[in-house]
N, C-alpha and C. Protein backbone atom coordinates (compact mmCIF):
# COMPACT_ATOMS: atom_id res chain seq x y z
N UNK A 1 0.85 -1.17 0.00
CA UNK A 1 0.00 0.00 0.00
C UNK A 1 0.89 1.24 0.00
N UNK A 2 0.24 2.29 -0.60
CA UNK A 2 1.27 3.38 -0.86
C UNK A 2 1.28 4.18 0.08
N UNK A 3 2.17 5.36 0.19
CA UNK A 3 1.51 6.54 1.63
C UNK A 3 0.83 7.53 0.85
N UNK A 4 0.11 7.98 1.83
CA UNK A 4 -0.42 9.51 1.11
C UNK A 4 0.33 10.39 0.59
N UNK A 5 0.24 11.08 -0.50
CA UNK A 5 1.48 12.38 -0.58
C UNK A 5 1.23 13.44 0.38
N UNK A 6 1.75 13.95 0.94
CA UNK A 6 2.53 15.02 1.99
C UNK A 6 1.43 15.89 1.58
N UNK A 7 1.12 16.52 0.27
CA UNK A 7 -0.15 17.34 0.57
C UNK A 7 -0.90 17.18 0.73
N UNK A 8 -1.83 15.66 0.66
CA UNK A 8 -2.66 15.64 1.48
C UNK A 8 -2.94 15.13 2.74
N UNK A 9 -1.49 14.59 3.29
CA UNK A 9 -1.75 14.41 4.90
C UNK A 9 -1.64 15.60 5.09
N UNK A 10 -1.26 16.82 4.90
CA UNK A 10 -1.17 18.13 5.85
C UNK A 10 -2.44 18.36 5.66
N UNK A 11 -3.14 18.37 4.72
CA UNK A 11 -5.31 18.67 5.14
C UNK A 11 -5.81 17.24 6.15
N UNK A 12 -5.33 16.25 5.61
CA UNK A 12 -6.25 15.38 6.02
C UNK A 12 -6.01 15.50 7.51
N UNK A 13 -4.53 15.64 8.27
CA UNK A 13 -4.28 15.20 9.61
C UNK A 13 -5.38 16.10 10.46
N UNK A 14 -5.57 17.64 9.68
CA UNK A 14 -6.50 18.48 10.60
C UNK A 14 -8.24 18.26 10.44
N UNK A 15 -8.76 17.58 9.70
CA UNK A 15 -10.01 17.19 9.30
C UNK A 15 -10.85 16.28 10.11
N UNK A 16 -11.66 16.23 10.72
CA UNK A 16 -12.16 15.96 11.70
C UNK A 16 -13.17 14.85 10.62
N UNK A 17 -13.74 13.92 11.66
CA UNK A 17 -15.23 12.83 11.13
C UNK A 17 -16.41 14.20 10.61
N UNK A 18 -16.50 15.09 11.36
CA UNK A 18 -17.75 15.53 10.82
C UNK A 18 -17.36 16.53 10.19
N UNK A 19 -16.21 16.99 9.82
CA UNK A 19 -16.30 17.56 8.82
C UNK A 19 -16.03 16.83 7.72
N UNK A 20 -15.53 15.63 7.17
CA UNK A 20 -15.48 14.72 5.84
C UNK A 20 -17.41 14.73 6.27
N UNK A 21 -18.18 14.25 6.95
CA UNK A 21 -19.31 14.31 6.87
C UNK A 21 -19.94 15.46 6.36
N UNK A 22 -19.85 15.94 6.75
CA UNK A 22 -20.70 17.38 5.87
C UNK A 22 -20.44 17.64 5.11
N UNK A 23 -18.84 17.17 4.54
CA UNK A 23 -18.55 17.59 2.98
C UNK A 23 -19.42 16.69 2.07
N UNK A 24 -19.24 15.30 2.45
CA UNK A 24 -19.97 14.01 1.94
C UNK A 24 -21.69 14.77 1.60
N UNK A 25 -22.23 15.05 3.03
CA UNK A 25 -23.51 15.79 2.98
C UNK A 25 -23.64 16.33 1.73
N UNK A 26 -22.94 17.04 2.18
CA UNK A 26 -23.03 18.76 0.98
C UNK A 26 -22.81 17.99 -0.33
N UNK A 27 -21.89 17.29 -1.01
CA UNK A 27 -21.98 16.43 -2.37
C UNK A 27 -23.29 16.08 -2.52
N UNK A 28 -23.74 14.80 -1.88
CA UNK A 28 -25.17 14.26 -1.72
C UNK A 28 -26.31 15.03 -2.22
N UNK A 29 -25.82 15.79 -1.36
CA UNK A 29 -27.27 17.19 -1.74
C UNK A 29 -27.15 17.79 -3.10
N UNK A 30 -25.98 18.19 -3.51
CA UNK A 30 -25.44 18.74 -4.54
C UNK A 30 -26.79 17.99 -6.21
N UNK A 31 -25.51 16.55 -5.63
CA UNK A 31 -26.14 15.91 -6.61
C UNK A 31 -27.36 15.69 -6.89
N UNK A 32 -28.06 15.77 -5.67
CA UNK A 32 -29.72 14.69 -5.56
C UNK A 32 -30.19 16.19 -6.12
N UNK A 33 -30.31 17.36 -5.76
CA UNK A 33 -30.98 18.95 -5.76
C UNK A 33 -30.39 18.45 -7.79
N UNK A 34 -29.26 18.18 -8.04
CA UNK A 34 -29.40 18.63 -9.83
C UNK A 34 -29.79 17.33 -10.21
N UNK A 35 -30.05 16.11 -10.12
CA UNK A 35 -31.02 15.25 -10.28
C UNK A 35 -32.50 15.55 -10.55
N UNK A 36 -32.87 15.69 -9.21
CA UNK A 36 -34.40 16.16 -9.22
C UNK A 36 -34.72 17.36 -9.91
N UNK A 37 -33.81 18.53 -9.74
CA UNK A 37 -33.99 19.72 -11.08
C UNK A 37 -34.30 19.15 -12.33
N UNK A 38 -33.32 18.51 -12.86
CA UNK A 38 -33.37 17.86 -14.04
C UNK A 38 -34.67 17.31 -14.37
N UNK A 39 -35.19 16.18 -13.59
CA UNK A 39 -36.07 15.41 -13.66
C UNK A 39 -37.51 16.22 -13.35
N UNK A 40 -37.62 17.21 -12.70
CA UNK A 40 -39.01 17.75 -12.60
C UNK A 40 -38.81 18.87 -12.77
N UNK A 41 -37.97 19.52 -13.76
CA UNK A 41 -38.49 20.72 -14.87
C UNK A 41 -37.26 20.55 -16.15
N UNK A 42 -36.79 19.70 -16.17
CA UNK A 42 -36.13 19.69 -17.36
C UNK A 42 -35.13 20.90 -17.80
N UNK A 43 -35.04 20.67 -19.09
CA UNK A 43 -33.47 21.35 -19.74
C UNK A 43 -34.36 22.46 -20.16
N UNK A 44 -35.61 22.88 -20.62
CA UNK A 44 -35.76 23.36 -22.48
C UNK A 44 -35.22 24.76 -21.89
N UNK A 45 -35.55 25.52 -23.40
CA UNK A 45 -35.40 26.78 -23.28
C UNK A 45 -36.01 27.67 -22.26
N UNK A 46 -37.48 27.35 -22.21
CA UNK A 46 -38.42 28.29 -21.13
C UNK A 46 -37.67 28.14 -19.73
N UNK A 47 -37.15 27.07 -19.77
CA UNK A 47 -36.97 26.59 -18.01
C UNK A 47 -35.11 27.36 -17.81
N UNK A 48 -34.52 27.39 -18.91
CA UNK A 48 -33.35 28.20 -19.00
C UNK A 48 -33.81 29.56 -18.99
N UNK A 49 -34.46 29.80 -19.31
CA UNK A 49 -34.48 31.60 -19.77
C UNK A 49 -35.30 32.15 -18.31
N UNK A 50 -36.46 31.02 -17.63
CA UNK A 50 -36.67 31.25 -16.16
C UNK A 50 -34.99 31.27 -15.72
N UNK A 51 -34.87 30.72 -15.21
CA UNK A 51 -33.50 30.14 -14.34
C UNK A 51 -32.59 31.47 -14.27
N UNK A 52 -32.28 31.95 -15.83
CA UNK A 52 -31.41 33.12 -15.44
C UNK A 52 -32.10 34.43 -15.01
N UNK A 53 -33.35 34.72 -15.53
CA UNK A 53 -34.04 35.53 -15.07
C UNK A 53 -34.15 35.89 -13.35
N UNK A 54 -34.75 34.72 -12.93
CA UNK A 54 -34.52 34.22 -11.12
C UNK A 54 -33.17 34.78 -10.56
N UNK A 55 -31.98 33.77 -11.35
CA UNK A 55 -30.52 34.02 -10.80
C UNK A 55 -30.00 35.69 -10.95
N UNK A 56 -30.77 36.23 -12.18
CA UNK A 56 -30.03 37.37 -12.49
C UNK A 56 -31.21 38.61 -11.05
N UNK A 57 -32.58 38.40 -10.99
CA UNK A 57 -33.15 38.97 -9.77
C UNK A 57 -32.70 38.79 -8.30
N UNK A 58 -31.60 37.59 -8.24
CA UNK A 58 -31.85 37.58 -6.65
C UNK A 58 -31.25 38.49 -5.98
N UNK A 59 -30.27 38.99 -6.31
CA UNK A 59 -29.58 40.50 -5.59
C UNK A 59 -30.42 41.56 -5.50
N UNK A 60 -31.65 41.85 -5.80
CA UNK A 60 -32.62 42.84 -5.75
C UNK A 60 -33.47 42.69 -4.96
N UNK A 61 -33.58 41.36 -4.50
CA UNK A 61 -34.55 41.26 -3.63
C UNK A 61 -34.47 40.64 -2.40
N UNK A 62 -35.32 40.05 -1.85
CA UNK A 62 -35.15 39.82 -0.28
C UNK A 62 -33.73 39.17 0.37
N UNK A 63 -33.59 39.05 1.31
CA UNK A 63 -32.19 38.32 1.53
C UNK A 63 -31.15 38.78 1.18
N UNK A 64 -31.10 39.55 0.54
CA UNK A 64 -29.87 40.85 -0.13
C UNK A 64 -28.52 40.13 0.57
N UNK A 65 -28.60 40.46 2.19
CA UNK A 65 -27.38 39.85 2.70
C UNK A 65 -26.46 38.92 2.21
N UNK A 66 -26.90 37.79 2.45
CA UNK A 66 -25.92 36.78 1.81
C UNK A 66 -25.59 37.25 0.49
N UNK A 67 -25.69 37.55 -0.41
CA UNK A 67 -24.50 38.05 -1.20
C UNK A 67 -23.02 39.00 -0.62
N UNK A 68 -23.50 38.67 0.70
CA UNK A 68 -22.13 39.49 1.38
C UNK A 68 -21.31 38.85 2.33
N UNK A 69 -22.86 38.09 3.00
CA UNK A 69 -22.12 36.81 3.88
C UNK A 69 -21.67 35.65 3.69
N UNK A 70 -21.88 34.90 2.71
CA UNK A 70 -21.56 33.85 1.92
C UNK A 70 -20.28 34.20 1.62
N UNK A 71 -19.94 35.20 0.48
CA UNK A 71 -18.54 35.28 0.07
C UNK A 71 -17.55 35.79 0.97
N UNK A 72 -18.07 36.38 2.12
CA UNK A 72 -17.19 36.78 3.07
C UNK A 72 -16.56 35.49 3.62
N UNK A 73 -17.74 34.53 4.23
CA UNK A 73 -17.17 33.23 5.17
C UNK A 73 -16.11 32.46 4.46
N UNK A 74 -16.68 32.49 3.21
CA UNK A 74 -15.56 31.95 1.79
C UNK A 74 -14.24 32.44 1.86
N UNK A 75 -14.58 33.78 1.94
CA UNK A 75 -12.77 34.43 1.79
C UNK A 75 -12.05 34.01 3.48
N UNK A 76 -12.75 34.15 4.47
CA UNK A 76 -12.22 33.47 5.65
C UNK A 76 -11.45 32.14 5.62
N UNK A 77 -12.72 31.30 4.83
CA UNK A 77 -12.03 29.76 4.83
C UNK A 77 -10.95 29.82 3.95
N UNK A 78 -10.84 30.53 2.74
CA UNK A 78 -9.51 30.60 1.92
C UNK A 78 -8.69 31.50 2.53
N UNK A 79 -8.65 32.16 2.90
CA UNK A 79 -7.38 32.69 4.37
C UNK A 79 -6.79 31.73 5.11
N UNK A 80 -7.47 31.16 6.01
CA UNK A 80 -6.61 30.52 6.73
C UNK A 80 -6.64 29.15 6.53
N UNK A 81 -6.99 28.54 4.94
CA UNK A 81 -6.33 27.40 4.37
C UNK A 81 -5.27 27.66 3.22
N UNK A 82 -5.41 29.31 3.31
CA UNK A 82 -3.96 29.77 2.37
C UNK A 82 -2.67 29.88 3.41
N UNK A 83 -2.85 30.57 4.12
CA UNK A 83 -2.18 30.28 5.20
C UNK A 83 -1.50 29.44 5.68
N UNK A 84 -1.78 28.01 5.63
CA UNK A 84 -1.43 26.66 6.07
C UNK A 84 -0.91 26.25 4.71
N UNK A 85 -1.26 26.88 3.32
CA UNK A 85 -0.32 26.52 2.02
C UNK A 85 0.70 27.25 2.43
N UNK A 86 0.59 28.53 2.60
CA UNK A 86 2.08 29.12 2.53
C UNK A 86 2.85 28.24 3.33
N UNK A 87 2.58 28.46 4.75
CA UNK A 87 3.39 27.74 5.77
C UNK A 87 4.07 26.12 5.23
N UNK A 88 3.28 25.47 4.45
CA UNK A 88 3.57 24.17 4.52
C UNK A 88 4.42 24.31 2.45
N UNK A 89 4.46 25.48 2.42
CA UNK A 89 4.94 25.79 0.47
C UNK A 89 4.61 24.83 0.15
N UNK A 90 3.27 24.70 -0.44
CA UNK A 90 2.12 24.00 -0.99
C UNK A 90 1.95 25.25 -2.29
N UNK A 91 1.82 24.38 -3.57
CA UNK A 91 1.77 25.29 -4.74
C UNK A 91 -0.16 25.79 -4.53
N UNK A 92 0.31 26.95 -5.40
CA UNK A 92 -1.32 27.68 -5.23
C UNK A 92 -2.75 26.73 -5.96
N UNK A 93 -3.90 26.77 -5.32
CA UNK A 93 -4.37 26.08 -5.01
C UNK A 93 -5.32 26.27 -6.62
N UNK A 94 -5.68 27.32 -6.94
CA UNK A 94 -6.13 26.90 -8.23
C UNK A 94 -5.64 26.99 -9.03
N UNK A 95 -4.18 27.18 -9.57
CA UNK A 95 -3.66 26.96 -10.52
C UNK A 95 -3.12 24.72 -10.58
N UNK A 96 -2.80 24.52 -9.31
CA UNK A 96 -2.83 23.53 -8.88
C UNK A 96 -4.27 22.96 -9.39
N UNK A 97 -4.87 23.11 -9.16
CA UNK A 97 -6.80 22.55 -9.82
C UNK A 97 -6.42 22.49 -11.06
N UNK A 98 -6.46 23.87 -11.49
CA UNK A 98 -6.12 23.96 -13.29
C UNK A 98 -5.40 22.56 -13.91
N UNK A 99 -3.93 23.04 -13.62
CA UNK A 99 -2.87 21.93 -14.25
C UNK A 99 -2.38 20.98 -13.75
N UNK A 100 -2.68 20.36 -12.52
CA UNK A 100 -2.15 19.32 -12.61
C UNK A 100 -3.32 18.20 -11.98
N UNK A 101 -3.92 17.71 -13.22
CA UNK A 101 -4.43 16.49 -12.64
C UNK A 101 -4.60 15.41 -11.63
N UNK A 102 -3.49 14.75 -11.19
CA UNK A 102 -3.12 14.22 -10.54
C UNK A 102 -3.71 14.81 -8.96
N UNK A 103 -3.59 16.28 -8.75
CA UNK A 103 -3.78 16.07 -7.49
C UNK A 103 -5.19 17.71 -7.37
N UNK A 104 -5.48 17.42 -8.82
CA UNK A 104 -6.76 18.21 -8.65
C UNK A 104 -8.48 18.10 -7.97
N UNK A 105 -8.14 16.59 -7.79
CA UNK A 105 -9.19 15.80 -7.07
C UNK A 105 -8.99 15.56 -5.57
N UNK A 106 -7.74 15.52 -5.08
CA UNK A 106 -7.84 15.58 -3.57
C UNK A 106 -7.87 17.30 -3.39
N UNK A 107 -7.44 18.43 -3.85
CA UNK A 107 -7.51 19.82 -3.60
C UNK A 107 -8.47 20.81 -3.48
N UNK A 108 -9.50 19.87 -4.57
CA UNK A 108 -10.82 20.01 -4.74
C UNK A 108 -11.87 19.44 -3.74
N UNK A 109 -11.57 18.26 -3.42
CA UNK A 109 -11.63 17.53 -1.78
C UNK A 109 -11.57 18.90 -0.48
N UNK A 110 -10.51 19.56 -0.43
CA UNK A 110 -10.12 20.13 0.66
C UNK A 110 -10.73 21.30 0.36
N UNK A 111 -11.16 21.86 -0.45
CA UNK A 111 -11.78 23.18 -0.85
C UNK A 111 -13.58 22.39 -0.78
N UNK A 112 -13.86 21.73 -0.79
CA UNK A 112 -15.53 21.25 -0.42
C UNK A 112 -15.20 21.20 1.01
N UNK A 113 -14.36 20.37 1.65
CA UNK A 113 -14.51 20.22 3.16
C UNK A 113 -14.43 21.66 3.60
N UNK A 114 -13.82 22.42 3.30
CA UNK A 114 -13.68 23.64 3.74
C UNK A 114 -15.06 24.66 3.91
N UNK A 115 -15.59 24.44 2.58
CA UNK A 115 -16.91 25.17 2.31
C UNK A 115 -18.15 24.44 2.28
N UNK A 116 -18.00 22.90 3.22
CA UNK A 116 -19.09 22.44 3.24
C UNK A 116 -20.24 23.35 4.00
N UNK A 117 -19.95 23.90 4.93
CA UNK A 117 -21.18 25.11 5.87
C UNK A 117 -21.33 25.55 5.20
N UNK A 118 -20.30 26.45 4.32
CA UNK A 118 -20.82 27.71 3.74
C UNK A 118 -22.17 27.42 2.32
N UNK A 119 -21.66 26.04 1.85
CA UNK A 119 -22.58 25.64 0.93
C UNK A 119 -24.17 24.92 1.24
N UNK A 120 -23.55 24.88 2.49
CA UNK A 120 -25.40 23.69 3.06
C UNK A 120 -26.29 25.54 3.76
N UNK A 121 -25.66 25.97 4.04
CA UNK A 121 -26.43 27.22 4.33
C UNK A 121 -26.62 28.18 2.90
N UNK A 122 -26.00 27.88 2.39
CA UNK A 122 -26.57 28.97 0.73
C UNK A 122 -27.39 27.95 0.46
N UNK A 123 -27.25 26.73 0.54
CA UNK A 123 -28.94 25.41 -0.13
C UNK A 123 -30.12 26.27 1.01
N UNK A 124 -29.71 26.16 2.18
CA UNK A 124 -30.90 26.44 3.25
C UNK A 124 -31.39 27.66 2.78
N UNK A 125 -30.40 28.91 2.56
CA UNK A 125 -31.38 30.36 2.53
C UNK A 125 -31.49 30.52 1.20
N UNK A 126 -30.57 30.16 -0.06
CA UNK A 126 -31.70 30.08 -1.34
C UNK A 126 -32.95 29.02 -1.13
N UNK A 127 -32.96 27.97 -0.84
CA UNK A 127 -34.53 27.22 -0.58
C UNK A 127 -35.45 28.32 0.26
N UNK A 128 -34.78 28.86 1.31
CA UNK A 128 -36.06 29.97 1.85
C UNK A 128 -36.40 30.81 0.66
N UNK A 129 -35.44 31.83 0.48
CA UNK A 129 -35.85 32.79 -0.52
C UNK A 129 -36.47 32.48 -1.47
N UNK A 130 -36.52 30.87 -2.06
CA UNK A 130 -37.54 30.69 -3.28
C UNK A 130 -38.79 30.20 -2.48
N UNK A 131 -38.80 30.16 -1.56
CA UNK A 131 -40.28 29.52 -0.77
C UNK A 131 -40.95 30.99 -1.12
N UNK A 132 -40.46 31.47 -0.09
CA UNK A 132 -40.70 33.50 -0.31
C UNK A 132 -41.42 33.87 -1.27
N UNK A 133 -40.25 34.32 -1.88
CA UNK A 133 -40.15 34.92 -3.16
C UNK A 133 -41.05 34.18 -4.62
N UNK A 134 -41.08 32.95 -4.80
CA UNK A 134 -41.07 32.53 -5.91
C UNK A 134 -42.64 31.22 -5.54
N UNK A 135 -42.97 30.97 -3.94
CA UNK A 135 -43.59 29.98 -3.45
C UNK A 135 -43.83 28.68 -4.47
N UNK A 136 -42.08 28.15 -4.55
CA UNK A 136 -41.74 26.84 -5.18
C UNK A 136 -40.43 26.95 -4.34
N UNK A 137 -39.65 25.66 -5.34
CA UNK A 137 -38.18 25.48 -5.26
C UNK A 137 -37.45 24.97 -6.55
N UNK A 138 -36.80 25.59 -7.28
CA UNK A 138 -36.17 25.28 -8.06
C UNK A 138 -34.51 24.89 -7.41
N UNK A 139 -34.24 22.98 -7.58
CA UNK A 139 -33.16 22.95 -6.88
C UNK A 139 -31.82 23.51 -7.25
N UNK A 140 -31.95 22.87 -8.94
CA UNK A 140 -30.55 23.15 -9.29
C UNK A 140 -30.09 24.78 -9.34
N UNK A 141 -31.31 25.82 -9.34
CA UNK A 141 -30.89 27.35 -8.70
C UNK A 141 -30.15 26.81 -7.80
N UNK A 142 -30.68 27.01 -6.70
CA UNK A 142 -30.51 26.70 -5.17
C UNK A 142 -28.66 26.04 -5.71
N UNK A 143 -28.51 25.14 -5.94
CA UNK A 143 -26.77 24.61 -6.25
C UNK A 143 -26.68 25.71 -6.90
N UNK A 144 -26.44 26.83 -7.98
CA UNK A 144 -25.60 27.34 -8.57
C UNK A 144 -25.30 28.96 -7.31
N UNK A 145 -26.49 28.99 -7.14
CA UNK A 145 -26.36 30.37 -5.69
C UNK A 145 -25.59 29.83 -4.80
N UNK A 146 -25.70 28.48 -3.91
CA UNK A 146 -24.79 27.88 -3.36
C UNK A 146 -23.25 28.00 -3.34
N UNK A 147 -23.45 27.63 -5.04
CA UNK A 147 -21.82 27.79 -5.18
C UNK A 147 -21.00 28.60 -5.83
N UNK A 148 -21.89 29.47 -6.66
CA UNK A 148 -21.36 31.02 -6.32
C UNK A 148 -20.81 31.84 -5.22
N UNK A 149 -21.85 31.79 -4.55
CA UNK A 149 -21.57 32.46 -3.41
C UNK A 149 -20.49 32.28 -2.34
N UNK A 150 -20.70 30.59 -2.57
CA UNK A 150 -19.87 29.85 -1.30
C UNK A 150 -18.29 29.07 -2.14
N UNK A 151 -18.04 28.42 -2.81
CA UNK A 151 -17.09 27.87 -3.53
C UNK A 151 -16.36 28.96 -4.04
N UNK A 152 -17.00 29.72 -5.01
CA UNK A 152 -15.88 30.05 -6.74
C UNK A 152 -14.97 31.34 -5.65
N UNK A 153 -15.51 32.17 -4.38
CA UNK A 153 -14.30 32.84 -3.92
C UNK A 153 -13.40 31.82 -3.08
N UNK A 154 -13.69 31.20 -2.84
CA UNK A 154 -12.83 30.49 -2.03
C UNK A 154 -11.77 29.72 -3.18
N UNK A 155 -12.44 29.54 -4.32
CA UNK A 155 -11.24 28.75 -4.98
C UNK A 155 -10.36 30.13 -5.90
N UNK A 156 -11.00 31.14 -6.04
CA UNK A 156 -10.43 32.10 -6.51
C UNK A 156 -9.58 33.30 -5.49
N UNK A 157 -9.93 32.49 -4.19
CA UNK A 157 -9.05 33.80 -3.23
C UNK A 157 -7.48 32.71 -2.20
N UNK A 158 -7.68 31.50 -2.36
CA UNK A 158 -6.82 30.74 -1.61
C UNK A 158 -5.50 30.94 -2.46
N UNK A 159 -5.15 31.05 -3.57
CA UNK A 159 -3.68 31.15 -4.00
C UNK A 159 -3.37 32.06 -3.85
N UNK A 160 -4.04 33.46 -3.95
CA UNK A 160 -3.85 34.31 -3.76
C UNK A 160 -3.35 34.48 -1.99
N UNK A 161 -4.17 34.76 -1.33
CA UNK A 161 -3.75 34.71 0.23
C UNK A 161 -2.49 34.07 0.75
N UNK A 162 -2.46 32.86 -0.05
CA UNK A 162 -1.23 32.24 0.52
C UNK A 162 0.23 32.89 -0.25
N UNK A 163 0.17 33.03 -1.39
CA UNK A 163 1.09 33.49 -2.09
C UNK A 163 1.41 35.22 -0.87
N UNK A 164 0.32 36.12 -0.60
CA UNK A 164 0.67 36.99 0.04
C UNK A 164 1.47 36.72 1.53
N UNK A 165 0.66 35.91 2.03
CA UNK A 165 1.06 35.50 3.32
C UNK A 165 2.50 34.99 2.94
N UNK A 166 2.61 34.23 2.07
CA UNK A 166 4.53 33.88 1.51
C UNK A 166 5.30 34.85 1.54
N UNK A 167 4.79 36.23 0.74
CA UNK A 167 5.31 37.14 0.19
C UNK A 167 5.90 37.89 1.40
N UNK A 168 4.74 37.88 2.56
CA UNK A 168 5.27 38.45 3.99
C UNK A 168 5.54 37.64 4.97
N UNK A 169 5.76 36.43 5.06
CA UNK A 169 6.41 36.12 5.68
C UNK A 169 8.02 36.08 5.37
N UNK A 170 8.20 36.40 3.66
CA UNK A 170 9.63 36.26 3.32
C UNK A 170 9.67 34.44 2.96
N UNK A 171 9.03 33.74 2.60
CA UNK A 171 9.16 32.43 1.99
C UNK A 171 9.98 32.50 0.79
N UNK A 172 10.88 31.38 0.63
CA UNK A 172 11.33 31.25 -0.82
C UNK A 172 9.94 30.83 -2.31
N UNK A 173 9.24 30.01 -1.26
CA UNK A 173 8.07 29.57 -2.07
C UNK A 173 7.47 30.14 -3.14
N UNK A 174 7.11 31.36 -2.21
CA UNK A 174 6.21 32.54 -3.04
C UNK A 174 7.01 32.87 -4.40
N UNK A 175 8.44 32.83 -4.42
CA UNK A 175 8.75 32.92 -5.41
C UNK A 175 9.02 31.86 -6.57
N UNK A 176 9.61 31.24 -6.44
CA UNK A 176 9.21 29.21 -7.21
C UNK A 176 7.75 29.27 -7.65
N UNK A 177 6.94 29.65 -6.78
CA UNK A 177 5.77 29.06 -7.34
C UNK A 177 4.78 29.97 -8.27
N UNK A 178 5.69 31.03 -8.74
CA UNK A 178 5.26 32.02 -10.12
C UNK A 178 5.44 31.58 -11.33
């Protein structure tokens, strides 16, 4: 049997049972919410041209907040899991996604465990706001607000942070890994 590579025992050693659980959760849901989208309103055009209409209104209306709190908790969790890249000169985390295969699936792993809360609470308050607002639920919305809100800063602010945090702590890293 092989060992783990070194980058991912440095996530895995700090990862707790319930948090691989809630990440697991949060997949589950992911999937079953664009399943059942699929299956009880389909692809066509009308149901696309709703969808962006909805997605492109929700900043106007109720719940306003989370478009502030979501990406905030996001940039938190990519702070201080950039942080633990710099420290451990771990290459940046989405260029790492980007190009190298190999270890774009455990990184991607550690960026869901990370934002599993932030994503089961954007399912919870987009499902309110369409109760509200819309008195239905469209799921697969509900996943793309989710992970807007909650994922794409976190995968777009972790190389960044860590590369800074390199930059001031004086790491050789930060520079190699340009």
């Amino acid at each position: 049997m092989c060992a783990a590579p070194a980058e991912l025992r440095v996530i895995t050693e700090t990862t707790s049972k319930s948090q691989v659980f809630l990440a697991r959760l949060v997949v589950a849901l992911v999937i079953g919410f664009i399943l059942v989208g699929a299956i009880e309103y389909g692809f066509s055009p009308e149901v696309r041209q709703r969808a962006w209409e909805d997605l492109l209104d929700r900043p106007g209306g109720p719940m306003t907040f989370r478009f502030i709190l979501q990406p905030s908790m996001a940039a938190i969790a990519a702070l201080l899991d950039g942080i633990k890249d710099a420290k451990s000169g771990r290459s940046p985390y989405f260029w790492t996604v980007l190009t190298k295969p190999r270890e774009r699936g455990s990184r991607l792993y550690e960026g869901v465990i990370a934002t599993a809360r932030i994503i089961l609470l954007g399912l919870c308050m987009d499902a309110i706001y369409q109760v509200v607002e819309f008195k239905t639920f469209y799921p697969v919305e509900a996943v793309i607000v989710a992970i807007v809100l909650a994922f794409v800063p976190y995968l777009l602010l972790r190389g960044p942070f860590a590369r800074v945090v390199a930059w001031w702590r004086g790491d050789q890293h930060a520079e190699e890994s340009r």
